[in-house]
C-alpha atoms as a PDB file:
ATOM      1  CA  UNK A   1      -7.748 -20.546   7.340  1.00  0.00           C
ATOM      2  CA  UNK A   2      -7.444 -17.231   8.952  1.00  0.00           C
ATOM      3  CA  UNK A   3     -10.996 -15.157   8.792  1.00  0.00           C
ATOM      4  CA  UNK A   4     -10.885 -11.760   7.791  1.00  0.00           C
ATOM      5  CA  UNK A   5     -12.505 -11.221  11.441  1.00  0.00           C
ATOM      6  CA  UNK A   6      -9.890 -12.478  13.011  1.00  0.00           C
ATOM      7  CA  UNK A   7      -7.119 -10.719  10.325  1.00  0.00           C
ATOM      8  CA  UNK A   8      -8.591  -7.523  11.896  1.00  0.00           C
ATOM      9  CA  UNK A   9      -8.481  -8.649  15.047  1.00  0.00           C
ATOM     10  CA  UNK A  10      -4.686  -9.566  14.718  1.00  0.00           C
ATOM     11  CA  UNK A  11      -3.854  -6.143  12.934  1.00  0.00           C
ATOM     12  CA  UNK A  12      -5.320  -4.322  16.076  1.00  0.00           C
ATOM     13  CA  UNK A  13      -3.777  -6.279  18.529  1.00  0.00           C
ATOM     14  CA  UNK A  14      -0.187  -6.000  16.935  1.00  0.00           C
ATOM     15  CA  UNK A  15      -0.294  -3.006  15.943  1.00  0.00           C
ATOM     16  CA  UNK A  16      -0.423  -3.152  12.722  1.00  0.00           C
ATOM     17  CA  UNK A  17      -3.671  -0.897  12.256  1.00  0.00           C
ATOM     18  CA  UNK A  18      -5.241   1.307  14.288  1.00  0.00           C
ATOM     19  CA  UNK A  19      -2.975   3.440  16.438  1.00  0.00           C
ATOM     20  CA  UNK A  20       0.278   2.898  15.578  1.00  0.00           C
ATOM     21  CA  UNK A  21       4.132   3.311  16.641  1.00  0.00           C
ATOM     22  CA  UNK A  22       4.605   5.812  13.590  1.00  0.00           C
ATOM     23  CA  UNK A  23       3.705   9.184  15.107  1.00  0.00           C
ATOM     24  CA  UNK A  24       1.736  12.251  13.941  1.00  0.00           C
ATOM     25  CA  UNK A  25       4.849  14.102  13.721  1.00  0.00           C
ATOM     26  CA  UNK A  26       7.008  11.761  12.012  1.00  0.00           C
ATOM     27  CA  UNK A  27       4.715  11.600   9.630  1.00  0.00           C
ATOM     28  CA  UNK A  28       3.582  15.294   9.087  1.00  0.00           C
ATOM     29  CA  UNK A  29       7.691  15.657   8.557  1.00  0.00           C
ATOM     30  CA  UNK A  30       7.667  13.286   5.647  1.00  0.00           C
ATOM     31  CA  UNK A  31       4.748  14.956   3.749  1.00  0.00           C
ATOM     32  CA  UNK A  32       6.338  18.093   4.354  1.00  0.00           C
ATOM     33  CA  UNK A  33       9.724  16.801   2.373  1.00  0.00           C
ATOM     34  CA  UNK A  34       7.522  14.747   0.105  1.00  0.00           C
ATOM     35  CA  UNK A  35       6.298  18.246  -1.040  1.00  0.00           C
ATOM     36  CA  UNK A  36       9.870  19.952  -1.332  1.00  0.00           C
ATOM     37  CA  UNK A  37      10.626  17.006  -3.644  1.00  0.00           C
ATOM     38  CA  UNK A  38      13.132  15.427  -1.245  1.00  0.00           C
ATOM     39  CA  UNK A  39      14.821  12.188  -2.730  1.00  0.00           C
ATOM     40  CA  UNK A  40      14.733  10.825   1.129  1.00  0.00           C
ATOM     41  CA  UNK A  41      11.317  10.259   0.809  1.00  0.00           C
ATOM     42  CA  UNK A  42      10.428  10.468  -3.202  1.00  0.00           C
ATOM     43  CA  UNK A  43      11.947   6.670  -2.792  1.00  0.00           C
ATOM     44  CA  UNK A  44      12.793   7.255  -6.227  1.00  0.00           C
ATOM     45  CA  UNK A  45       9.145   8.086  -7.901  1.00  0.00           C
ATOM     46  CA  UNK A  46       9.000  11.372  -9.581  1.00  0.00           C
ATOM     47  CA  UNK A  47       5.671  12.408  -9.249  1.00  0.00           C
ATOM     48  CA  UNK A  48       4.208  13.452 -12.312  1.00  0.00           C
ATOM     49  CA  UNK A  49       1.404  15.702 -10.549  1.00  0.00           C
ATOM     50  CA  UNK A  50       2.367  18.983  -7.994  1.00  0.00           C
ATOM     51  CA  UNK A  51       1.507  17.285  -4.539  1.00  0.00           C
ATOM     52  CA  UNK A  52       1.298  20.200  -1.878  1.00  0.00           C
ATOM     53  CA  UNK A  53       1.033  19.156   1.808  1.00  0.00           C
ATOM     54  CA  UNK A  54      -2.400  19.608   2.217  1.00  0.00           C
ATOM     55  CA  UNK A  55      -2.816  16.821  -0.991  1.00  0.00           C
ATOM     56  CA  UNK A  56      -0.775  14.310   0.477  1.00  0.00           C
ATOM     57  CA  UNK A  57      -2.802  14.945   3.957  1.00  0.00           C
ATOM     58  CA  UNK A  58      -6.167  14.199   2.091  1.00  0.00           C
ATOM     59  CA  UNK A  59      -4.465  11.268   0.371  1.00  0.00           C
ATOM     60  CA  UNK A  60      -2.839   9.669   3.693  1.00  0.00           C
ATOM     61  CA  UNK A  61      -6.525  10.095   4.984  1.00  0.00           C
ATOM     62  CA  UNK A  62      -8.046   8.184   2.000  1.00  0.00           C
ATOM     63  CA  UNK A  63      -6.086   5.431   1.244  1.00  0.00           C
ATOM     64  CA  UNK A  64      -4.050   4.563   5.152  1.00  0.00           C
ATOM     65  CA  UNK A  65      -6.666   6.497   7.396  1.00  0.00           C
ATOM     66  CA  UNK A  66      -5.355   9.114   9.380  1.00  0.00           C
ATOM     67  CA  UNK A  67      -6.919  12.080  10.241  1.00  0.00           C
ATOM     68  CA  UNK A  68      -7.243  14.493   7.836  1.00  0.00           C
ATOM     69  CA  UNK A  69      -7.203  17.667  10.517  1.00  0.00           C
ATOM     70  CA  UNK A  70      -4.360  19.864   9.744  1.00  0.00           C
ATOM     71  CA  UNK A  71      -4.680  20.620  13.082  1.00  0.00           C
ATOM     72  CA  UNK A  72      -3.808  17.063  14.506  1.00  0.00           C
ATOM     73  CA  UNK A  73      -0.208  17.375  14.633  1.00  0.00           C
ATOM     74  CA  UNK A  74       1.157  14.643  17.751  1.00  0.00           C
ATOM     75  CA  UNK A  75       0.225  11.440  19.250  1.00  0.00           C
ATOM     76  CA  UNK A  76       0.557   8.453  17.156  1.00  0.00           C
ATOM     77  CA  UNK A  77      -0.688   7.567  13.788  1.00  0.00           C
ATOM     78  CA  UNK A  78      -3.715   5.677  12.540  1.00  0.00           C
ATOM     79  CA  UNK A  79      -4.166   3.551   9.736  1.00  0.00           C
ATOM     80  CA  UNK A  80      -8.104   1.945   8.791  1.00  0.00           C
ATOM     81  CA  UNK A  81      -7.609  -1.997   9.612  1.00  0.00           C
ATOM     82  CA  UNK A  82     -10.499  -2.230   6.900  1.00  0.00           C
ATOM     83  CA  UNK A  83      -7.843  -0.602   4.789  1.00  0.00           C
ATOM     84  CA  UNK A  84      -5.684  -2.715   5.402  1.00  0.00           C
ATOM     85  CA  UNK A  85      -7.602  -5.964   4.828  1.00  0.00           C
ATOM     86  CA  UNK A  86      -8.510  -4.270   1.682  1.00  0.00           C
ATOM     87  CA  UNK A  87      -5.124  -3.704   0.179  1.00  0.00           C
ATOM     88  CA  UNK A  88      -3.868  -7.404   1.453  1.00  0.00           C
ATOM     89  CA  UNK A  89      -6.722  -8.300  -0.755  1.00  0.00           C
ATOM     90  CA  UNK A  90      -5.539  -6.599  -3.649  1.00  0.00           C
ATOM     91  CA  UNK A  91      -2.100  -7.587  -3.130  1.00  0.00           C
ATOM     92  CA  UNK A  92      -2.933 -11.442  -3.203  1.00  0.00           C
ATOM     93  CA  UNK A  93      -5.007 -11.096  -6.243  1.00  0.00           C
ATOM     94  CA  UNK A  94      -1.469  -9.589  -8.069  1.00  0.00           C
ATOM     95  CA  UNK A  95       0.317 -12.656  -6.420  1.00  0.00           C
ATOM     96  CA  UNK A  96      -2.234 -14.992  -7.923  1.00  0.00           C
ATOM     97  CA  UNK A  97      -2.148 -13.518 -11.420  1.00  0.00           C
ATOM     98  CA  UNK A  98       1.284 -13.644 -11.519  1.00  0.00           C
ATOM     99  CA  UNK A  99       1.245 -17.407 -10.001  1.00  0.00           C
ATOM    100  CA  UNK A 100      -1.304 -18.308 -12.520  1.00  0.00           C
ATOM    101  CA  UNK A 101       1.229 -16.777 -15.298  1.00  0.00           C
ATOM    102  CA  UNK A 102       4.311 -18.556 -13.946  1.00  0.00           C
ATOM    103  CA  UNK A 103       5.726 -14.976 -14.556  1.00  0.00           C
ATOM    104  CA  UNK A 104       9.263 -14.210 -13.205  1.00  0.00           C
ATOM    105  CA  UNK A 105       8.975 -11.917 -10.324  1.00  0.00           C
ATOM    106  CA  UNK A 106      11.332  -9.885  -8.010  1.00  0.00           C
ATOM    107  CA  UNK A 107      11.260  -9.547  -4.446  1.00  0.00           C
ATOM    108  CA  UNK A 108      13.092  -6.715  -2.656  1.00  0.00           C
ATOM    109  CA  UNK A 109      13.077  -5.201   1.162  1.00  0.00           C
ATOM    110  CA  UNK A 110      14.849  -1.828   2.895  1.00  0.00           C
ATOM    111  CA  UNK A 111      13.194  -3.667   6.168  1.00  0.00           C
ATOM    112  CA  UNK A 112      15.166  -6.951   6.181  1.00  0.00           C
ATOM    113  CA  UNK A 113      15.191  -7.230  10.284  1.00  0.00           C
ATOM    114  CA  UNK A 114      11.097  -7.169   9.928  1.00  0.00           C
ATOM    115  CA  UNK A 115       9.701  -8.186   6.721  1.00  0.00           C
ATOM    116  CA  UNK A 116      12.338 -10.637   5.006  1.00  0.00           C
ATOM    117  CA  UNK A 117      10.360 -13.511   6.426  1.00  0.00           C
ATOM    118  CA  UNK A 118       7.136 -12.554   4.952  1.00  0.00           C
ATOM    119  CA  UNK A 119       8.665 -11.762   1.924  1.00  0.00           C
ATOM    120  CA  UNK A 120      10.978 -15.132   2.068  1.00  0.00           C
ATOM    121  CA  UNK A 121       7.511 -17.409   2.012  1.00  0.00           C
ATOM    122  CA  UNK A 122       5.727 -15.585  -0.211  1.00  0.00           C
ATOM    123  CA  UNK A 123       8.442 -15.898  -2.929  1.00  0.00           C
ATOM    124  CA  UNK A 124       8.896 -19.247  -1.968  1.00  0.00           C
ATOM    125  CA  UNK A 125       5.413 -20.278  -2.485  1.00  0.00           C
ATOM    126  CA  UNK A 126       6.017 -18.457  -5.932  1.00  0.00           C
ATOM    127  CA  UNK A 127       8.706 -20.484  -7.225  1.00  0.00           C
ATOM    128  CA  UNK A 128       6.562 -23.475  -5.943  1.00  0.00           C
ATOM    129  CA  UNK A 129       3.992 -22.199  -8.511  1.00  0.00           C
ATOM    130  CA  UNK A 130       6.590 -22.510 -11.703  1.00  0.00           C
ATOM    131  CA  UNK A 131       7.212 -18.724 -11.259  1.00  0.00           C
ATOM    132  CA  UNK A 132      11.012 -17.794 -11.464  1.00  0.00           C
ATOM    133  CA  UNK A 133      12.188 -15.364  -8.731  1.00  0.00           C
ATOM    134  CA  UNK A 134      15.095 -13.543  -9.903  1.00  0.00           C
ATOM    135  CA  UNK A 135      18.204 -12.817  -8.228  1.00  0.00           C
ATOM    136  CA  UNK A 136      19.952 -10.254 -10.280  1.00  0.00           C
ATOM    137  CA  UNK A 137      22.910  -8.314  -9.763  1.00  0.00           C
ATOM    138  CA  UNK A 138      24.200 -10.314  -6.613  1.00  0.00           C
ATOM    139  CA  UNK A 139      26.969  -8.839  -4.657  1.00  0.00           C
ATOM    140  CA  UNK A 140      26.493  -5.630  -6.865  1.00  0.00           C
ATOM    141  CA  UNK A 141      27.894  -2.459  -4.981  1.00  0.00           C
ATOM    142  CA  UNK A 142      25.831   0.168  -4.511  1.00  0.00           C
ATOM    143  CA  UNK A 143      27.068   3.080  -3.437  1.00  0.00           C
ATOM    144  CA  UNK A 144      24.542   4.719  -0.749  1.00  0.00           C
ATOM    145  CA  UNK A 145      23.627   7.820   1.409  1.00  0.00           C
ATOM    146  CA  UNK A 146      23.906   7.133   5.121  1.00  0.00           C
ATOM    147  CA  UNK A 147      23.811   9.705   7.887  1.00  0.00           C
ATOM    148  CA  UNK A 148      27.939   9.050   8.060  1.00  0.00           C
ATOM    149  CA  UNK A 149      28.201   9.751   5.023  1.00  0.00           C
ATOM    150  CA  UNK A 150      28.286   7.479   1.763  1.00  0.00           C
ATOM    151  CA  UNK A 151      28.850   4.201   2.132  1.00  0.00           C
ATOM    152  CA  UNK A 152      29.082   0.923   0.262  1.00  0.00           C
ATOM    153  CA  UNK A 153      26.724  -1.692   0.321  1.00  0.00           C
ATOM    154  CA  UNK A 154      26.110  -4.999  -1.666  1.00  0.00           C
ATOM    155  CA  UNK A 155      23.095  -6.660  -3.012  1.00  0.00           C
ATOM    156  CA  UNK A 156      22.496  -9.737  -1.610  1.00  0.00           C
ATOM    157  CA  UNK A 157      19.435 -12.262  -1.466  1.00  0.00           C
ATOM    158  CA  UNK A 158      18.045 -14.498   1.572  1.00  0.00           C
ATOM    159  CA  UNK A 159      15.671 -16.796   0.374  1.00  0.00           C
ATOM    160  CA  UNK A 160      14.693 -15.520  -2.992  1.00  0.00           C
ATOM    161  CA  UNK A 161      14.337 -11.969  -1.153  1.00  0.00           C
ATOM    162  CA  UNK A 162      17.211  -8.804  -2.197  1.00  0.00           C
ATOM    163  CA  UNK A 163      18.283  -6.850   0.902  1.00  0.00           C
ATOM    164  CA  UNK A 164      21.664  -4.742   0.977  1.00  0.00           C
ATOM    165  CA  UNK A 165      24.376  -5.003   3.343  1.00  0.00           C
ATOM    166  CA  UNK A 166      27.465  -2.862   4.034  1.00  0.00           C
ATOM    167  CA  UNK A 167      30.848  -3.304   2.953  1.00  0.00           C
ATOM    168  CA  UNK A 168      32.119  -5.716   5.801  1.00  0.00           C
ATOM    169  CA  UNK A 169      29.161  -7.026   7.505  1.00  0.00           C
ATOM    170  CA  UNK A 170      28.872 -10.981   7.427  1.00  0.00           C
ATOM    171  CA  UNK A 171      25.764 -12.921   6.249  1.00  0.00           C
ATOM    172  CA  UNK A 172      26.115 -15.211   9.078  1.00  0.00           C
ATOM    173  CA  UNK A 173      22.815 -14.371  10.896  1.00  0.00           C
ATOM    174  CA  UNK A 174      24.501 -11.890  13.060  1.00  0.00           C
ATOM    175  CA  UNK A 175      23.482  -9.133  10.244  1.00  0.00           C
ATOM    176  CA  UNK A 176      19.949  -9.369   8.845  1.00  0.00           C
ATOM    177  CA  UNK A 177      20.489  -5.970   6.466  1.00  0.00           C
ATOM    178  CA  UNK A 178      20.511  -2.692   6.459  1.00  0.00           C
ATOM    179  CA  UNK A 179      17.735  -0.552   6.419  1.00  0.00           C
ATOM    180  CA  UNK A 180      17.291   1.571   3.629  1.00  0.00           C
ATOM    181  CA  UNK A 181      15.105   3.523   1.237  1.00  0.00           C
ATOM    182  CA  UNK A 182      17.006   3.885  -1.558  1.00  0.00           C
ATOM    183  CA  UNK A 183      16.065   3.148  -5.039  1.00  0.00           C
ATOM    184  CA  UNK A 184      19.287   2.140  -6.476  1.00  0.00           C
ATOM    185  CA  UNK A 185      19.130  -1.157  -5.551  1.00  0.00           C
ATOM    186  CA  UNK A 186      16.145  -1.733  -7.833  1.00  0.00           C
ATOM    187  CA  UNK A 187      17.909   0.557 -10.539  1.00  0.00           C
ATOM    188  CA  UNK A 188      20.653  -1.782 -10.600  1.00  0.00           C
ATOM    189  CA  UNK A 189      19.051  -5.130 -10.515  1.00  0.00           C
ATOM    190  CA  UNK A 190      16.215  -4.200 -13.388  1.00  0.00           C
ATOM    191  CA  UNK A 191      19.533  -2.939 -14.934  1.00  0.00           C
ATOM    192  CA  UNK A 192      21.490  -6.404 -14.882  1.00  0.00           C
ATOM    193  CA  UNK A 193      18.596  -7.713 -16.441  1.00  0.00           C
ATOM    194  CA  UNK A 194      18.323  -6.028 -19.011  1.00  0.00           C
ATOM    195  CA  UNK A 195      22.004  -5.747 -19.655  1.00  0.00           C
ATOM    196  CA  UNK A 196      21.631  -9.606 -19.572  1.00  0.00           C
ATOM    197  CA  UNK A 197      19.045  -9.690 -22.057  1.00  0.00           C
ATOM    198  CA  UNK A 198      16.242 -10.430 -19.201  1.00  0.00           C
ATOM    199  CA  UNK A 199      13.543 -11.645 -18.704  1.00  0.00           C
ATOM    200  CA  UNK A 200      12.468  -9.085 -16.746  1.00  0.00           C
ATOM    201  CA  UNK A 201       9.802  -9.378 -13.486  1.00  0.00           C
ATOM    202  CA  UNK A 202       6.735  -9.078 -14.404  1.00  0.00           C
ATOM    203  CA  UNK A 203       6.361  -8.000 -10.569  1.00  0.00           C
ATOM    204  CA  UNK A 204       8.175  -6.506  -7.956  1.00  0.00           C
ATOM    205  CA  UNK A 205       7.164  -7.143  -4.148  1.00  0.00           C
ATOM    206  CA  UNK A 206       8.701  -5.019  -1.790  1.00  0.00           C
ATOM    207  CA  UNK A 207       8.544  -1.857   0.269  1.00  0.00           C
ATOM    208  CA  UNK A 208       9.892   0.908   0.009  1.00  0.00           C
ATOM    209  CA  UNK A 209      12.720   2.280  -2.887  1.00  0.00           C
ATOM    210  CA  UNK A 210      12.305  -1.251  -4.137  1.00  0.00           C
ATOM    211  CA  UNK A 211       8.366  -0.575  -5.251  1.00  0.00           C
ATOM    212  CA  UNK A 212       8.871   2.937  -6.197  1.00  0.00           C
ATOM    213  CA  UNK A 213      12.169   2.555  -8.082  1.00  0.00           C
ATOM    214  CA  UNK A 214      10.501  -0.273  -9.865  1.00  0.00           C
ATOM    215  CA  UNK A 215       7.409   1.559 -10.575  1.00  0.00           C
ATOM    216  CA  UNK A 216       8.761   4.696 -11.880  1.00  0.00           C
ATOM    217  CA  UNK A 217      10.799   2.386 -14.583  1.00  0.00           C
ATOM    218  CA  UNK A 218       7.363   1.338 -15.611  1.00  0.00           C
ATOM    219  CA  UNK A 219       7.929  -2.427 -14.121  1.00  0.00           C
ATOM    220  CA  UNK A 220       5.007  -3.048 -11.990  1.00  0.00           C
ATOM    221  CA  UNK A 221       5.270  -3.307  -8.659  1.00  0.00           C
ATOM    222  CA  UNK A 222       3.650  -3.828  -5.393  1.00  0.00           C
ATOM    223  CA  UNK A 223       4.465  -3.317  -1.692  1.00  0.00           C
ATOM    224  CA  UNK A 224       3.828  -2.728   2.208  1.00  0.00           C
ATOM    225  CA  UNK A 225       3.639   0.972   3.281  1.00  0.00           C
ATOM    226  CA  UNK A 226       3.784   2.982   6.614  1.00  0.00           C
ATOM    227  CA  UNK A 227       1.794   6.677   7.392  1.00  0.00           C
ATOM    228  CA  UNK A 228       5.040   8.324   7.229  1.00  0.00           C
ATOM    229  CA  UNK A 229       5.735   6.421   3.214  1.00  0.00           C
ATOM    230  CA  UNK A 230       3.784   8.886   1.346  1.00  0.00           C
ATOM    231  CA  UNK A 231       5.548   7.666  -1.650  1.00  0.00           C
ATOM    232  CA  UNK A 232       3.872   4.575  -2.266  1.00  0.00           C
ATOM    233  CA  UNK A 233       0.277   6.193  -1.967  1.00  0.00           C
ATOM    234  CA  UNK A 234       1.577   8.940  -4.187  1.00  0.00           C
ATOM    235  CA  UNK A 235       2.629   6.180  -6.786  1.00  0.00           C
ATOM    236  CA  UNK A 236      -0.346   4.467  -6.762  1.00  0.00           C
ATOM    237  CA  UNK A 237      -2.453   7.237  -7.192  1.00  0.00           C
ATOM    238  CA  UNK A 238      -0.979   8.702  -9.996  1.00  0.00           C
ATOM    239  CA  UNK A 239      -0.737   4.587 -11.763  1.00  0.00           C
ATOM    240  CA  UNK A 240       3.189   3.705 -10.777  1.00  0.00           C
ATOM    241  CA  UNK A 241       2.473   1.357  -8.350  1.00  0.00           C
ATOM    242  CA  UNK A 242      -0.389  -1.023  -8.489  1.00  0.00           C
ATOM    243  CA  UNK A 243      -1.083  -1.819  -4.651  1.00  0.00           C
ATOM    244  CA  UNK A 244       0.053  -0.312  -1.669  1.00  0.00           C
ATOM    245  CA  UNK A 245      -0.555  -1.495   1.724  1.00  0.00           C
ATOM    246  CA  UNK A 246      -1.023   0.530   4.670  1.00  0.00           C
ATOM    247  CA  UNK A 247       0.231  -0.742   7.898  1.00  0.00           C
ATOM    248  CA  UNK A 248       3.430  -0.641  10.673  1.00  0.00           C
ATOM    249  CA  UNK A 249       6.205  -1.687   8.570  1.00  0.00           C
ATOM    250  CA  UNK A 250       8.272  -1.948  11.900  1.00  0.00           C
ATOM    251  CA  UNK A 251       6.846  -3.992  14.004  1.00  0.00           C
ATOM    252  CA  UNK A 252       8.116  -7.498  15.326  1.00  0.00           C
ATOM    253  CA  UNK A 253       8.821  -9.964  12.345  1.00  0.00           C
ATOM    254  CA  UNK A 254       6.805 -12.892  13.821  1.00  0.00           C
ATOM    255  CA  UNK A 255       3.327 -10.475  13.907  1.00  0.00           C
ATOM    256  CA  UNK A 256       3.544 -10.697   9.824  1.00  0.00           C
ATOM    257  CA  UNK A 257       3.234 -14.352  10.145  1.00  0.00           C
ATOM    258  CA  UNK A 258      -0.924 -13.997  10.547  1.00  0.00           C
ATOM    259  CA  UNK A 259      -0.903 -11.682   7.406  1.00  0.00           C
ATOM    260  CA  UNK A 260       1.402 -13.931   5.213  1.00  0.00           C
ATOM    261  CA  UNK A 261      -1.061 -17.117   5.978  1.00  0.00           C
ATOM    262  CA  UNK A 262      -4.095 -14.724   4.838  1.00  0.00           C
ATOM    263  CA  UNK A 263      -2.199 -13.648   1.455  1.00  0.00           C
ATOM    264  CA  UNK A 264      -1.139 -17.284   0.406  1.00  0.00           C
ATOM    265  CA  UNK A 265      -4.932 -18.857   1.258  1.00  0.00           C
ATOM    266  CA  UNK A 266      -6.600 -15.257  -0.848  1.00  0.00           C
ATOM    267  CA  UNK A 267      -3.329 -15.967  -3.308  1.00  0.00           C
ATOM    268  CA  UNK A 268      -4.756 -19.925  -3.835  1.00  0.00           C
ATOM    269  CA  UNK A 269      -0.999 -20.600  -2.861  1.00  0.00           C
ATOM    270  CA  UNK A 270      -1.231 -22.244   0.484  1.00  0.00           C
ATOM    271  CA  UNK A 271       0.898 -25.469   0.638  1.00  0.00           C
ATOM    272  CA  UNK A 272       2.719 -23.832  -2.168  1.00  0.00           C
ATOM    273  CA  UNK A 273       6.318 -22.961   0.299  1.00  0.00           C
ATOM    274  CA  UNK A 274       9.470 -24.139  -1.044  1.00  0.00           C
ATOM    275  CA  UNK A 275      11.676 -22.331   1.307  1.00  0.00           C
ATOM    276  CA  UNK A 276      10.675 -22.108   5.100  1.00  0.00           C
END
């Protein structure tokens, strides 16, 4: 069983907490287009409260940890390791209700290259549970912004876990994904369901337009969250999304292995992996 000591101790020494890869400035950027209402990084939540920069600055500060000195504007972020222990806390007791339940649940990632395996084993411990993890909507096009332009992807799902991919790339293991932040995904697959009669999730696990889009269609949903993600802080703040997580959503895939252990033991789901 991995300590909470040592959890901290691995979140430093990846990078996962403390001073991280995100930068200042990359981050200052999104809070800026947060507060112009920019769909790049609303993730598809529509805030229901007027968040000015200097509100998402304070928030940032009290639920990842950066500083909350306007001033500060370069060097690399920082995110509280004891905030980040807290919200893996949180996030296991969710997995454990819904475990307990045998609910139906949906996992979803716009970070397939570096969090599909943590989200692969955690729905696979699921489904070990009795809970069924939905797939809907598979090879659904969705037709998405890109910087060349807009392009279409599919839905597709790796071990219980929905990722996109563009027209033409092969699942072969030479394309993890793309990257993306896009709510439609989510819009679509809740969509199918319903369309289908459901059931619906009674969770959604993901990052990024996955928790949000989810969230603001009143489907709960947790997730994993960067300093430059205001979205998800936003959206759990204001009671669309139940738990978000502050740390590096970009490092390498194999450092989430230490935090997936610590959520399955806290999630009384260790032992519990069906897919590997």
């Amino acid at each position: 069983m991995l300590s909470t000591g040592a959890l901290r101790a691995h979140l430093l020494a990846a990078r996962l907490a403390g001073p991280v890869a995100t930068s200042r400035e990359e981050s200052l950027r999104s809070y800026r287009l947060f507060a112009a209402r920019d769909p790049r990084v609303l993730l598809g939540l529509d805030p229901a409260w007027a968040w000015g920069e200097g509100d998402l600055l304070r928030l940032m500060a009290q639920k990842c940890g950066v500083s909350a000195d306007p001033a500060h504007v370069s060097g690399p972020d920082v995110i509280d390791p004891e905030l980040t222990v807290a919200g893996l806390e949180a996030f296991a007791e969710r997995l454990r209700a819904v475990a307990e339940a045998r609910a139906p649940v949906l996992f979803g990632t716009g970070h397939p290259h570096r969090l599909l395996e943590f989200y692969a084993i955690l729905a696979g411990a699921l489904s070990a549970a009795g809970c069924e993890v939905l797939t809907p909507a598979w090879g659904a096009p969705v037709d998405m912004h890109t910087r060349f332009g807009v392009r279409t992807h599919r839905i597709d799902y790796v071990r219980g876990v929905a990722l996109v991919r563009e027209d033409g790339a092969r699942p072969d293991g030479s394309d993890t994904g793309a990257h993306s932040h896009s709510p439609l995904p989510v819009r679509i697959a809740l969509g199918a369901l319903a369309e289908a009669g459901g059931p619906l999730p009674e969770l959604v696990v993901g990052d990024h337009g996955w928790v949000c889009g989810a969230g603001q269609l009143g489907v709960e949903a947790i997730g994993l969250a960067d300093t430059d993600d205001p979205a998800l802080f936003v959206g759990e703040a204001e009671g669309q999304v139940s738990v978000a997580v502050p740390l590096d959503d970009a490092v390498r895939a194999d450092y989430y292995r230490p935090l997936t252990r610590y959520v399955l033991n806290r999630a009384s789901l260790s032992g519990r992996q069906e897919w590997t």
